[in-house]
PDB file of N, CA and C in Angstrom:
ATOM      1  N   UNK A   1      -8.376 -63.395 -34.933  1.00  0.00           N
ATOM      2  CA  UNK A   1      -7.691 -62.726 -36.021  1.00  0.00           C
ATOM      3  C   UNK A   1      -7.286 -61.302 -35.611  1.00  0.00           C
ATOM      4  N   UNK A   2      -8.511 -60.645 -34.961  1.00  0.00           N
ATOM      5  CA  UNK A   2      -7.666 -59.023 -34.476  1.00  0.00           C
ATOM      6  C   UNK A   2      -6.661 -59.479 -33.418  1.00  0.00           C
ATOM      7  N   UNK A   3      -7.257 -60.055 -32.569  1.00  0.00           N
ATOM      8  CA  UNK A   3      -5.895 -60.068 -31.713  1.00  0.00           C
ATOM      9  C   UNK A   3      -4.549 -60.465 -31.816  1.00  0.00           C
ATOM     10  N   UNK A   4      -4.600 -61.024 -32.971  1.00  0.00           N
ATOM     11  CA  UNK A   4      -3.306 -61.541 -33.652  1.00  0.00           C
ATOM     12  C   UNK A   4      -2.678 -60.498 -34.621  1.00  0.00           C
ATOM     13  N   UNK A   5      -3.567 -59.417 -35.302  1.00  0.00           N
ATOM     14  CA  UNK A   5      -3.055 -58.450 -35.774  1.00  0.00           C
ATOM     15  C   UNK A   5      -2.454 -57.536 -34.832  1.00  0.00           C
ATOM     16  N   UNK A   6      -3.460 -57.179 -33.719  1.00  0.00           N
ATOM     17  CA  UNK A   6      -2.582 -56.368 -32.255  1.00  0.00           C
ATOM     18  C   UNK A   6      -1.428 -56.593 -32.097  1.00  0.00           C
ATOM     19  N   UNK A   7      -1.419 -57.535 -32.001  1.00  0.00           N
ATOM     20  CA  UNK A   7      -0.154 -58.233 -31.096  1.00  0.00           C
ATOM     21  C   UNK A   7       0.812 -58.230 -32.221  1.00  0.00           C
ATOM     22  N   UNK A   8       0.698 -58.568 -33.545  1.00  0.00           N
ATOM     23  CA  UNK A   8       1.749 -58.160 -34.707  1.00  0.00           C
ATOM     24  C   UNK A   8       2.253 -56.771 -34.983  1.00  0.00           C
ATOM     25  N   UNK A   9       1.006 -55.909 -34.712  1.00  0.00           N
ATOM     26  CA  UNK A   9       1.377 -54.309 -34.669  1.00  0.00           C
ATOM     27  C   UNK A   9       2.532 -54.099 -33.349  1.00  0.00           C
ATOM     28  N   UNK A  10       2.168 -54.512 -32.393  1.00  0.00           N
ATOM     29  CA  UNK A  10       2.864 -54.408 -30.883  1.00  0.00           C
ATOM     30  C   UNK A  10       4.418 -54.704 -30.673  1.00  0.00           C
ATOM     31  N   UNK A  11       4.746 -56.145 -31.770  1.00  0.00           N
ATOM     32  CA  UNK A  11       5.557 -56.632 -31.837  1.00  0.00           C
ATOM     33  C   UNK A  11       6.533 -55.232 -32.798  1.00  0.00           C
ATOM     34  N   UNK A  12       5.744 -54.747 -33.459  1.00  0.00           N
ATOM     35  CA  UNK A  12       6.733 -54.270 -35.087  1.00  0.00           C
ATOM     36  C   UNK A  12       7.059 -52.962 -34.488  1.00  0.00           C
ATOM     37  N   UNK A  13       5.996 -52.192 -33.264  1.00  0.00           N
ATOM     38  CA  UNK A  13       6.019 -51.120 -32.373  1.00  0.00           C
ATOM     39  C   UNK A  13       7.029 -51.261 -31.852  1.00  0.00           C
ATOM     40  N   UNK A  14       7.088 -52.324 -30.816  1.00  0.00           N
ATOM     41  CA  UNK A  14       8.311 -52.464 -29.914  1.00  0.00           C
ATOM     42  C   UNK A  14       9.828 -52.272 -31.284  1.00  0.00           C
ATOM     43  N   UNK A  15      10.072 -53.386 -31.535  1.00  0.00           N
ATOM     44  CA  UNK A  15      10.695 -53.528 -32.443  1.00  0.00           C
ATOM     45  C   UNK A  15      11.535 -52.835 -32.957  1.00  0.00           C
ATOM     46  N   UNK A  16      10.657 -51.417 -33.510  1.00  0.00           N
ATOM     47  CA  UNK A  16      11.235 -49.724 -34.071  1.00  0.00           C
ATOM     48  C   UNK A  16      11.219 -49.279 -32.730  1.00  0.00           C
ATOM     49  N   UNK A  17      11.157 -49.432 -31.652  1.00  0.00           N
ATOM     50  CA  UNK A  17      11.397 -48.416 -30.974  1.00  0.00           C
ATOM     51  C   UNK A  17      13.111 -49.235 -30.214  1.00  0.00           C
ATOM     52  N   UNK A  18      13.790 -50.327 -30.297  1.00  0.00           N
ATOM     53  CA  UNK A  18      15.025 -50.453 -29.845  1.00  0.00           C
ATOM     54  C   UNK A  18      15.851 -49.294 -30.421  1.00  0.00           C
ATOM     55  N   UNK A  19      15.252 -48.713 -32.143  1.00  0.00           N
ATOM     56  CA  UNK A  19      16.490 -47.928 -32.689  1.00  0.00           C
ATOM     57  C   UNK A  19      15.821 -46.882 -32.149  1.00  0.00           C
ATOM     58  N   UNK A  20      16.925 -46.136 -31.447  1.00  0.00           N
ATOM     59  CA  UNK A  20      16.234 -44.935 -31.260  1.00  0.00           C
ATOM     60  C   UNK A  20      16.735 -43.625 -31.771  1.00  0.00           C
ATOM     61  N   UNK A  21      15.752 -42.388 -32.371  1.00  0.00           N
ATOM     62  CA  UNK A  21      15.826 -41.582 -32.459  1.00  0.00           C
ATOM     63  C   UNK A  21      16.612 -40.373 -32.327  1.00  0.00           C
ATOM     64  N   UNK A  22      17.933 -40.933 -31.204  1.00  0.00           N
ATOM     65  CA  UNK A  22      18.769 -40.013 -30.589  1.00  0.00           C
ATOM     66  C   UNK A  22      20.123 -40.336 -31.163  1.00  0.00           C
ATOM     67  N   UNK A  23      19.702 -41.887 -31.655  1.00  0.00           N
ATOM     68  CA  UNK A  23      21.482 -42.640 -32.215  1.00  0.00           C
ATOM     69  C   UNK A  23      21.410 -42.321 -33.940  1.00  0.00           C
ATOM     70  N   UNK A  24      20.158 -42.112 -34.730  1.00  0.00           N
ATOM     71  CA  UNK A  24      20.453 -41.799 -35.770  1.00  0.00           C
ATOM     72  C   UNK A  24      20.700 -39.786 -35.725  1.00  0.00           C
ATOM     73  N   UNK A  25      20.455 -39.380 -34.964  1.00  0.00           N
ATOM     74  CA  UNK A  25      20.818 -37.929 -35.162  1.00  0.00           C
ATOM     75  C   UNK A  25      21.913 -37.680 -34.149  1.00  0.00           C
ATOM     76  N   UNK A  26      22.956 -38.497 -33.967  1.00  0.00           N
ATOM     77  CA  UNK A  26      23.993 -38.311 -33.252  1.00  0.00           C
ATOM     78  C   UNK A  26      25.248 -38.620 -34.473  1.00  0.00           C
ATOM     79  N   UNK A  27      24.373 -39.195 -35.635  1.00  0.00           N
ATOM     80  CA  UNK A  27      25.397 -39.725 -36.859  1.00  0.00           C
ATOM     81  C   UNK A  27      25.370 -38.243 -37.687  1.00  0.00           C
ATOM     82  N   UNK A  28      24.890 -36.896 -37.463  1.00  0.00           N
ATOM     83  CA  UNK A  28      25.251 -35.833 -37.944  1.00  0.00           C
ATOM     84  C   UNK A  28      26.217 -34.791 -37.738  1.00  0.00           C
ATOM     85  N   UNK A  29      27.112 -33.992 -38.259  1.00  0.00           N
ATOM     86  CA  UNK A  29      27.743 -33.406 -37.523  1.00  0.00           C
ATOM     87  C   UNK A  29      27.033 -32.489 -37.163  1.00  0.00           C
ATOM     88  N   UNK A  30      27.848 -31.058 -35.904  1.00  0.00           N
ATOM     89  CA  UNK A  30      27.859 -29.878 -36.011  1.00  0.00           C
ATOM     90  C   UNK A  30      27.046 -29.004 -36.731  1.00  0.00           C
ATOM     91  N   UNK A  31      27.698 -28.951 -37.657  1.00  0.00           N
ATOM     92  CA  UNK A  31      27.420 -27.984 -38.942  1.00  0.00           C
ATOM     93  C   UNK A  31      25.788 -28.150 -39.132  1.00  0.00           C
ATOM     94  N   UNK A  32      25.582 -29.942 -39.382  1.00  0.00           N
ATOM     95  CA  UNK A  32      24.762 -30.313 -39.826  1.00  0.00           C
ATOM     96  C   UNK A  32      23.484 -30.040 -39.092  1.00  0.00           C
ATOM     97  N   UNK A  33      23.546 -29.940 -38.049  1.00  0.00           N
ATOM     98  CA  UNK A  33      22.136 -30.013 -37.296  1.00  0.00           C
ATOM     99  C   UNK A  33      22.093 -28.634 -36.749  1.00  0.00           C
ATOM    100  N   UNK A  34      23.273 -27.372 -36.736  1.00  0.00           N
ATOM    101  CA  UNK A  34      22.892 -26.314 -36.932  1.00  0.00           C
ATOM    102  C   UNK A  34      22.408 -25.505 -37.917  1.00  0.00           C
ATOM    103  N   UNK A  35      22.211 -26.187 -39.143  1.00  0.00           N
ATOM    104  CA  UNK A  35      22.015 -26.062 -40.709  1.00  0.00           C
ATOM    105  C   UNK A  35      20.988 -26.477 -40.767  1.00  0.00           C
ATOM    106  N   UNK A  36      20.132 -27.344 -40.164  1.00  0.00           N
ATOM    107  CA  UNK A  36      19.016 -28.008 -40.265  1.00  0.00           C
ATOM    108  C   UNK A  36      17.834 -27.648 -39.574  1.00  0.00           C
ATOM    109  N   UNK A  37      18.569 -26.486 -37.964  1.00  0.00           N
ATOM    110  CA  UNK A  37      17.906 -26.119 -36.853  1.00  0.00           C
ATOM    111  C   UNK A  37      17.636 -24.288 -38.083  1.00  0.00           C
ATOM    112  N   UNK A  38      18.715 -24.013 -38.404  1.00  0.00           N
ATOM    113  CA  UNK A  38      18.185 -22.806 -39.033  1.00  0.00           C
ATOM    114  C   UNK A  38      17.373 -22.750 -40.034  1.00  0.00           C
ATOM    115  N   UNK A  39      17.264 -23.411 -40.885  1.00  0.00           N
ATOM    116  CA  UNK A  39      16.923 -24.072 -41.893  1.00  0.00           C
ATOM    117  C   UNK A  39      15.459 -24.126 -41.671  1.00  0.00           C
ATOM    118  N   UNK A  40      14.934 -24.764 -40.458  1.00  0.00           N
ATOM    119  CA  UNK A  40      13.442 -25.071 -39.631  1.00  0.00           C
ATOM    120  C   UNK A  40      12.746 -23.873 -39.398  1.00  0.00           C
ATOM    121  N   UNK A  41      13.750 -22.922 -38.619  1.00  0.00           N
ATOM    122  CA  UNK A  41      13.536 -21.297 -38.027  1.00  0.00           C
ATOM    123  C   UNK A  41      13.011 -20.289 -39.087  1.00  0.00           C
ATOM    124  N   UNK A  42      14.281 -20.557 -40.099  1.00  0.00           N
ATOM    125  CA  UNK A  42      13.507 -19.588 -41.730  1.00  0.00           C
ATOM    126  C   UNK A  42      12.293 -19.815 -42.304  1.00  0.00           C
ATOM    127  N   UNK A  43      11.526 -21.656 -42.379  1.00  0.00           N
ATOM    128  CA  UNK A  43      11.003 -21.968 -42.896  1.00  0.00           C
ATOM    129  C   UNK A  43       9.670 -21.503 -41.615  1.00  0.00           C
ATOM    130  N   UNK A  44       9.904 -21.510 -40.204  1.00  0.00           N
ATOM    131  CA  UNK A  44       8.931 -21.360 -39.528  1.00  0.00           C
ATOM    132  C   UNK A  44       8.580 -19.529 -40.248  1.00  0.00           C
ATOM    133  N   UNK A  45       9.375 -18.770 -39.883  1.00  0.00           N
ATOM    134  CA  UNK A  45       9.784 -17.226 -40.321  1.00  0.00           C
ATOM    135  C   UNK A  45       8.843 -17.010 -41.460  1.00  0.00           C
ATOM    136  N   UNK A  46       9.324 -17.714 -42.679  1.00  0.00           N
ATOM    137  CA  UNK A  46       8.285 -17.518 -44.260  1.00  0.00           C
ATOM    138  C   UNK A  46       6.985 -17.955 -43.774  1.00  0.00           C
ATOM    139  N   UNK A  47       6.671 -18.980 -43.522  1.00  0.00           N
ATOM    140  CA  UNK A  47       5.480 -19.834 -43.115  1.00  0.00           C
ATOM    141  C   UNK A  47       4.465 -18.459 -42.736  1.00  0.00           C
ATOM    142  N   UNK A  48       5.139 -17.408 -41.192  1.00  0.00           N
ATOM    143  CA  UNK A  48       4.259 -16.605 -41.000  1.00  0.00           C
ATOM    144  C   UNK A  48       3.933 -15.278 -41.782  1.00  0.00           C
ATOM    145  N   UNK A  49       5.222 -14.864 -42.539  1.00  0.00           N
ATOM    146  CA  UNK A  49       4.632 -14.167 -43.780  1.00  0.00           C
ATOM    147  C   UNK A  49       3.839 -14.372 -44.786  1.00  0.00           C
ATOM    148  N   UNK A  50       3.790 -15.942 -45.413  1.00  0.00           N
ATOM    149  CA  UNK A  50       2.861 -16.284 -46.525  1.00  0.00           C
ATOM    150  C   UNK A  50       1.284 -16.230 -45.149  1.00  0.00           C
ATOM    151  N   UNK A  51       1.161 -16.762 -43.864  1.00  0.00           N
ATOM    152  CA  UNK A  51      -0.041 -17.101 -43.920  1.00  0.00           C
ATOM    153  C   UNK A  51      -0.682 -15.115 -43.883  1.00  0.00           C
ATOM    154  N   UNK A  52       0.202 -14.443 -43.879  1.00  0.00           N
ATOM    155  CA  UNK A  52      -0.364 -12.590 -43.720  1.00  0.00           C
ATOM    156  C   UNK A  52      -0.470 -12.692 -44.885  1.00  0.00           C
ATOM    157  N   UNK A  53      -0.038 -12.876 -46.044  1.00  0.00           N
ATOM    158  CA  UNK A  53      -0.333 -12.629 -47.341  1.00  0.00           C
ATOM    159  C   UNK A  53      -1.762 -13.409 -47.709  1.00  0.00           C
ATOM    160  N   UNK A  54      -1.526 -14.472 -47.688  1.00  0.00           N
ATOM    161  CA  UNK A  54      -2.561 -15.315 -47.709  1.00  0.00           C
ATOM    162  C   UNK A  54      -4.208 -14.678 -47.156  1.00  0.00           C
ATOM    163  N   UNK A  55      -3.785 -14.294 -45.714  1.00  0.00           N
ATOM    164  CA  UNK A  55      -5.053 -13.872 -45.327  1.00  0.00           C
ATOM    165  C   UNK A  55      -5.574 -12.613 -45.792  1.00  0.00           C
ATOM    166  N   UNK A  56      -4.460 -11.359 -46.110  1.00  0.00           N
ATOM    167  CA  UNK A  56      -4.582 -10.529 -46.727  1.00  0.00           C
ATOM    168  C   UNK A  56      -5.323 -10.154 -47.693  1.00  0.00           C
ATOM    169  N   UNK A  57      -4.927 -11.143 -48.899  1.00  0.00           N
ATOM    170  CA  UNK A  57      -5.252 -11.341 -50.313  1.00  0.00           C
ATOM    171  C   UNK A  57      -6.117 -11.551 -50.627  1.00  0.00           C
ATOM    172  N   UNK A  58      -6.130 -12.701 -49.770  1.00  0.00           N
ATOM    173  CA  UNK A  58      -7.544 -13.584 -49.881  1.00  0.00           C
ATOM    174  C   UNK A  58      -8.543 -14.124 -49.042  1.00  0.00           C
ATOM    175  N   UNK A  59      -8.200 -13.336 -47.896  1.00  0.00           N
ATOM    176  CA  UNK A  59      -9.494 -13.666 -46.651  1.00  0.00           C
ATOM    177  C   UNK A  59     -10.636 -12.966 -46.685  1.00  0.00           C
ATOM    178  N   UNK A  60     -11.068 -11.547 -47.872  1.00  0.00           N
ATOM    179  CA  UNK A  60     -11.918 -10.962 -47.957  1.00  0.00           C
ATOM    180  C   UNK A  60     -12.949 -11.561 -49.336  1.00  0.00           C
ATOM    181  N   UNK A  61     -12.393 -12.678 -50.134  1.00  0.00           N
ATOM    182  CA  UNK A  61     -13.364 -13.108 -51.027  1.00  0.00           C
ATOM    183  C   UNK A  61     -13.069 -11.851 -52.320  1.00  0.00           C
ATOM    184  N   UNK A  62     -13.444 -12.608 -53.458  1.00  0.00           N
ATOM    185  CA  UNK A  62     -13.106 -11.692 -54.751  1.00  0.00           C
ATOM    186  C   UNK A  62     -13.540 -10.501 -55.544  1.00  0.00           C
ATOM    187  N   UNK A  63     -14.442  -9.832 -54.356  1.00  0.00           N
ATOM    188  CA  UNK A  63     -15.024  -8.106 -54.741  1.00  0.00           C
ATOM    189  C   UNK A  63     -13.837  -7.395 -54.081  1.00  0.00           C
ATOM    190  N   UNK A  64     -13.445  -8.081 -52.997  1.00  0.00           N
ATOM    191  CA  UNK A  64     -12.501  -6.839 -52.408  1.00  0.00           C
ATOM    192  C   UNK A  64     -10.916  -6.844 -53.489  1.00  0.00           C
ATOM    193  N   UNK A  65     -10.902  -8.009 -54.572  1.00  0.00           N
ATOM    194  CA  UNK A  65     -10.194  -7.538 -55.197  1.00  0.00           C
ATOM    195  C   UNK A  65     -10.253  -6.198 -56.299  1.00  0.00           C
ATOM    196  N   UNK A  66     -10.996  -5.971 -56.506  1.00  0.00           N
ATOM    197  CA  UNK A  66     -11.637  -5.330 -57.849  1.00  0.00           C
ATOM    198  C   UNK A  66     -11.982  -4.067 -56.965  1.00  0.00           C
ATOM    199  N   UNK A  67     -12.255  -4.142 -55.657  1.00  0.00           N
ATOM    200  CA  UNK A  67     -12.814  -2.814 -54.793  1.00  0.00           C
ATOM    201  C   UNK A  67     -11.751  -2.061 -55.031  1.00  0.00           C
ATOM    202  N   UNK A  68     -10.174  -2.076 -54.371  1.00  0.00           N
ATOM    203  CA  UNK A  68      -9.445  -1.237 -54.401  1.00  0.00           C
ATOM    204  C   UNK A  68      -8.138  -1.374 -54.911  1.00  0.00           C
ATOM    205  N   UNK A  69      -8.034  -1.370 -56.370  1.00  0.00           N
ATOM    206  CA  UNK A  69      -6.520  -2.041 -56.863  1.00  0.00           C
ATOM    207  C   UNK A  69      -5.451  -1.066 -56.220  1.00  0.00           C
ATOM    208  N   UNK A  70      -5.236   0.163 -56.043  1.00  0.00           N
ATOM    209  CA  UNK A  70      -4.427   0.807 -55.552  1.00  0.00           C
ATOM    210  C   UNK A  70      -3.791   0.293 -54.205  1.00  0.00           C
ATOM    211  N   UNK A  71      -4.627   0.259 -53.377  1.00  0.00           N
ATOM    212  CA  UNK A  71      -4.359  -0.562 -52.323  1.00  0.00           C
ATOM    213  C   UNK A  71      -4.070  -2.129 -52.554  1.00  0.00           C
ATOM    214  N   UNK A  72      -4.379  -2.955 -53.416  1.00  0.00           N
ATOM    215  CA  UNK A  72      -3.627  -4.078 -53.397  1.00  0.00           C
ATOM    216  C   UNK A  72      -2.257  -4.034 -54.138  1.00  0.00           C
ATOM    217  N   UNK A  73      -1.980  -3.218 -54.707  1.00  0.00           N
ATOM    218  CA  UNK A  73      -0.369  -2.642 -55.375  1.00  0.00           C
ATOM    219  C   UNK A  73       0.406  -2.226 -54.312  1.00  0.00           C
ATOM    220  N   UNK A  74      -0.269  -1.683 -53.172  1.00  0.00           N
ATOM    221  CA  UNK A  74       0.700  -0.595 -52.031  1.00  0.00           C
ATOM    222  C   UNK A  74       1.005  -1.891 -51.420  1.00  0.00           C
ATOM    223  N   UNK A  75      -0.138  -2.533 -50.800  1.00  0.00           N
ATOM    224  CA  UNK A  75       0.137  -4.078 -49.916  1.00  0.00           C
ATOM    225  C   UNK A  75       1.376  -5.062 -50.602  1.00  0.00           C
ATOM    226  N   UNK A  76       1.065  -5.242 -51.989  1.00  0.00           N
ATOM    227  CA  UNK A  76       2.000  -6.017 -52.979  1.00  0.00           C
ATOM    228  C   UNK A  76       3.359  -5.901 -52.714  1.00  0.00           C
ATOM    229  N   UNK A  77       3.731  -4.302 -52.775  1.00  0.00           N
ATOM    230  CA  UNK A  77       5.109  -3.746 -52.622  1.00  0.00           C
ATOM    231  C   UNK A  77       5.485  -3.941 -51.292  1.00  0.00           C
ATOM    232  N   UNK A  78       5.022  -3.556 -49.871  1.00  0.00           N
ATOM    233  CA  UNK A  78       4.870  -4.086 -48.928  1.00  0.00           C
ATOM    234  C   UNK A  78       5.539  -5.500 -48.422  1.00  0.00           C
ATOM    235  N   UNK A  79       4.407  -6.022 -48.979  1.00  0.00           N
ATOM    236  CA  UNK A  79       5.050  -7.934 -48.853  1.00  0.00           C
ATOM    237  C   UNK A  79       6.333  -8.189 -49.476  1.00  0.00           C
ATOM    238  N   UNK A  80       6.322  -7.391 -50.162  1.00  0.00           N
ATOM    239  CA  UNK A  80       7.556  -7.656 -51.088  1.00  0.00           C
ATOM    240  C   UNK A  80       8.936  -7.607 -51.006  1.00  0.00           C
ATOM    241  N   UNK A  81       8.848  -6.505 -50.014  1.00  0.00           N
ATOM    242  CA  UNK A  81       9.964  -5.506 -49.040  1.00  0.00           C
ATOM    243  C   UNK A  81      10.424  -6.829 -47.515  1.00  0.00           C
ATOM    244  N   UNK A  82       8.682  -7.329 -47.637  1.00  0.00           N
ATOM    245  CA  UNK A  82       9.201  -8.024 -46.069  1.00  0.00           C
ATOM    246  C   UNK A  82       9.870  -9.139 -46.344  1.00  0.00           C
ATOM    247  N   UNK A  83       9.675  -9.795 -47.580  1.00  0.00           N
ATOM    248  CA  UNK A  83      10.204 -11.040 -48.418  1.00  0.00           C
ATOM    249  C   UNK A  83      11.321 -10.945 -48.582  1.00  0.00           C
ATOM    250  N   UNK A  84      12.233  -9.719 -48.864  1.00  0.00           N
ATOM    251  CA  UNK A  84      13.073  -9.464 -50.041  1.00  0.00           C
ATOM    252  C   UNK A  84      14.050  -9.709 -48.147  1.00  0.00           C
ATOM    253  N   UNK A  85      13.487  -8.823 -47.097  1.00  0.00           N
ATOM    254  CA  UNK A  85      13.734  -8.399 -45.744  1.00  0.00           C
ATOM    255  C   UNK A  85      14.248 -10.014 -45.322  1.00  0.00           C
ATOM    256  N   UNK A  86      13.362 -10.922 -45.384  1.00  0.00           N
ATOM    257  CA  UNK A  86      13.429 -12.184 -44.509  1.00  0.00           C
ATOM    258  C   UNK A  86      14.451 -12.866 -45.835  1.00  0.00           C
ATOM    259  N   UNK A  87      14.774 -12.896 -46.915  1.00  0.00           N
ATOM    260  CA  UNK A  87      15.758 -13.377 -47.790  1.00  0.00           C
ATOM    261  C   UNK A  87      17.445 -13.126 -47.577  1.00  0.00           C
ATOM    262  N   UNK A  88      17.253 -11.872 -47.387  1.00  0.00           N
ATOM    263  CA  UNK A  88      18.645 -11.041 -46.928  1.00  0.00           C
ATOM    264  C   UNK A  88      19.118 -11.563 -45.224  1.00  0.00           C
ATOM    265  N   UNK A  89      18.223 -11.456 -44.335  1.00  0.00           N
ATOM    266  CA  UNK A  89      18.743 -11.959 -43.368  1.00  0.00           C
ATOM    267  C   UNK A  89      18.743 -13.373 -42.825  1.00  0.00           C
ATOM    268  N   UNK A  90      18.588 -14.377 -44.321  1.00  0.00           N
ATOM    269  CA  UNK A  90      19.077 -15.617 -43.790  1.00  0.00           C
ATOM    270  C   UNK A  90      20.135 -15.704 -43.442  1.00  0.00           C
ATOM    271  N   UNK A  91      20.532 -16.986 -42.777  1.00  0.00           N
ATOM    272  CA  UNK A  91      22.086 -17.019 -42.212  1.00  0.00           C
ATOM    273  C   UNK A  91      22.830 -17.297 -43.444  1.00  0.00           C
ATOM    274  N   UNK A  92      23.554 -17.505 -43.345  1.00  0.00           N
ATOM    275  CA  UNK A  92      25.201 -17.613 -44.908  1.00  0.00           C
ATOM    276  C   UNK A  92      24.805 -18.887 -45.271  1.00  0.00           C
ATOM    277  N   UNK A  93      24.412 -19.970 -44.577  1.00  0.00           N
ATOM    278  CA  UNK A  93      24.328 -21.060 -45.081  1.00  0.00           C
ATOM    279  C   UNK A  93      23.081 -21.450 -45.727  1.00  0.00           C
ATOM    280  N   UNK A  94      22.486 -20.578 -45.587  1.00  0.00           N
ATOM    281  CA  UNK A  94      20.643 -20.252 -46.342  1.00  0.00           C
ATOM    282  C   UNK A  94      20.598 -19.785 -47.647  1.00  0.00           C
ATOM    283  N   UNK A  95      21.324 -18.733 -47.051  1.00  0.00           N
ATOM    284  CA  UNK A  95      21.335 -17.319 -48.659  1.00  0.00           C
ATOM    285  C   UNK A  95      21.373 -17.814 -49.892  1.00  0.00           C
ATOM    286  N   UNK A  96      20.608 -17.220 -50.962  1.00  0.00           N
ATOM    287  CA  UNK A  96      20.352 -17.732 -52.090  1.00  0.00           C
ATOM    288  C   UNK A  96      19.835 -16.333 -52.565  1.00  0.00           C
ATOM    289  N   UNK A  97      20.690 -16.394 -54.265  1.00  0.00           N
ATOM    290  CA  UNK A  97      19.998 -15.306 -55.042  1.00  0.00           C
ATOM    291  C   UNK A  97      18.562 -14.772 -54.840  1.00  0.00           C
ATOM    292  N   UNK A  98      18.452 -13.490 -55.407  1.00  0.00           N
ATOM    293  CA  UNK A  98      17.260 -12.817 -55.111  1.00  0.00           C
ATOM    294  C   UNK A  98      16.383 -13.371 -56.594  1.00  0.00           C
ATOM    295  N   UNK A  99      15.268 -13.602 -56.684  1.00  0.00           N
ATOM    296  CA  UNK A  99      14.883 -14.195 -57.646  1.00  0.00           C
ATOM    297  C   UNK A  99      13.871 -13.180 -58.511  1.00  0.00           C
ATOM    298  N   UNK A 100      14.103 -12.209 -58.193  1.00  0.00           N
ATOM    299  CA  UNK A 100      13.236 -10.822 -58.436  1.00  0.00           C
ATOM    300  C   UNK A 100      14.681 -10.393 -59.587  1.00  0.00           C
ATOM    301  N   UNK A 101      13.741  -9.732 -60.770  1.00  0.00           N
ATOM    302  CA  UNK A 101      15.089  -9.006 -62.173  1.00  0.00           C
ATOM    303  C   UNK A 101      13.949  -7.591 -61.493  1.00  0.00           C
ATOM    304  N   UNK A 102      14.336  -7.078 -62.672  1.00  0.00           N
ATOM    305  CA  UNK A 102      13.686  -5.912 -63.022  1.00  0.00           C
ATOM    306  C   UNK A 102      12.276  -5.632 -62.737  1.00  0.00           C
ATOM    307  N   UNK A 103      11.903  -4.482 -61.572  1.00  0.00           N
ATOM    308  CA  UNK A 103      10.363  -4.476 -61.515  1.00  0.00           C
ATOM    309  C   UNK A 103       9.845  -3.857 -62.490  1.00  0.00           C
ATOM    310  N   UNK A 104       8.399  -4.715 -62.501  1.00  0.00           N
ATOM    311  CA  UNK A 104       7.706  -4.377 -63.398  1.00  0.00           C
ATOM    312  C   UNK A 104       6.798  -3.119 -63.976  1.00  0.00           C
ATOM    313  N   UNK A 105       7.467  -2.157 -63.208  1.00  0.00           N
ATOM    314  CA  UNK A 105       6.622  -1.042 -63.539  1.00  0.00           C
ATOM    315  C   UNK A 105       5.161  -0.983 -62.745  1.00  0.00           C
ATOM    316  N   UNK A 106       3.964  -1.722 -61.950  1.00  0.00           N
ATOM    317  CA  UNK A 106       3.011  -1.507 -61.717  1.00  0.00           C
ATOM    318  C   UNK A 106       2.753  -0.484 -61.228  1.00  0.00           C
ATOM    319  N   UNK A 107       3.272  -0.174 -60.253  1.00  0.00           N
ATOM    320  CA  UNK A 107       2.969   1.547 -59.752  1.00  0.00           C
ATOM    321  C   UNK A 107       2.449   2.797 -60.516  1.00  0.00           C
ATOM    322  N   UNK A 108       3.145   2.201 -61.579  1.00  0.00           N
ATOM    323  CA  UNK A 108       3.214   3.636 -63.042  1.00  0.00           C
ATOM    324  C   UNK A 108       1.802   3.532 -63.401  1.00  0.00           C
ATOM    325  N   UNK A 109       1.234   2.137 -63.518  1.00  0.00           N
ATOM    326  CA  UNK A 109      -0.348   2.662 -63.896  1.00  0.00           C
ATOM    327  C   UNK A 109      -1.167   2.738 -62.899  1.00  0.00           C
ATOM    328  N   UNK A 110      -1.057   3.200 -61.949  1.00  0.00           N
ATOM    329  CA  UNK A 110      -2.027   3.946 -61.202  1.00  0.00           C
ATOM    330  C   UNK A 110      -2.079   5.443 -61.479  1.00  0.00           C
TER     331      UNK A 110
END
C-alpha cells in the first residue's frame, strides 16, 4: 500500500513538473513582471521597517511602555517620517494616497 502511494505521489510529481515554471511566466508582459519585481522590492523595503518597529515597540515587554511615554511619541513620529519616506518613493506604478488626514496633536500633551 505505501509503495503504491510513492509511486502515485512520483507519478503526479513528474507529471507537474512537464509544465514548467518558465512557460507560465513567459505568458506576462513587460510591464507586468516589472510591476511585480517592484512590487516584491517595496514589500521586501516595508517588511524591514515594520520588523524595527516591531522590535522597537515591543521587544522590551510592557513596563518599558509606561517607563518613558515621551520617548515612545519621539520614536512614533520617527517611524512615521520613515513610512510616510518609503510611501513617497514608491515607483508610479505603486503610489497610492497617503492614508494619514490630520495629525493628531500628541506632541501637545507632553
Amino acid at each position: 500500500m505505501l509503495k503504491s502511494a510513492i509511486q502515485t505521489e512520483r507519478e503526479l510529481y513528474a507529471g507537474s513538473m512537464d509544465q514548467s515554471p518558465a512557460s507560465e511566466v513567459d505568458n506576462y508582459s513587460a510591464s507586468e513582471k516589472e510591476c511585480g519585481l517592484l512590487y516584491y522590492l517595496s514589500e521586501i523595503s516595508l517588511r524591514n521597517i515594520m520588523n524595527r518597529v516591531l522590535a522597537d515597540f515591543y521587544g522590551y515587554g510592557g513596563a518599558a511602555w509606561s517607563a518613558d511615554i515621551a520617548s515612545l511619541v519621539k520614536r512614533h513620529a520617527v517611524y512615521s517620517e520613515e513610512l510616510e519616506s518609503w510611501r513617497t518613493h514608491l515607483p508610479l506604478q505603486l503610489q497610492f494616497p497617503s492614508p494619514q488626514g490630520e495629525p493628531l496633536g500628541i506632541p501637545e500633551l507632553l
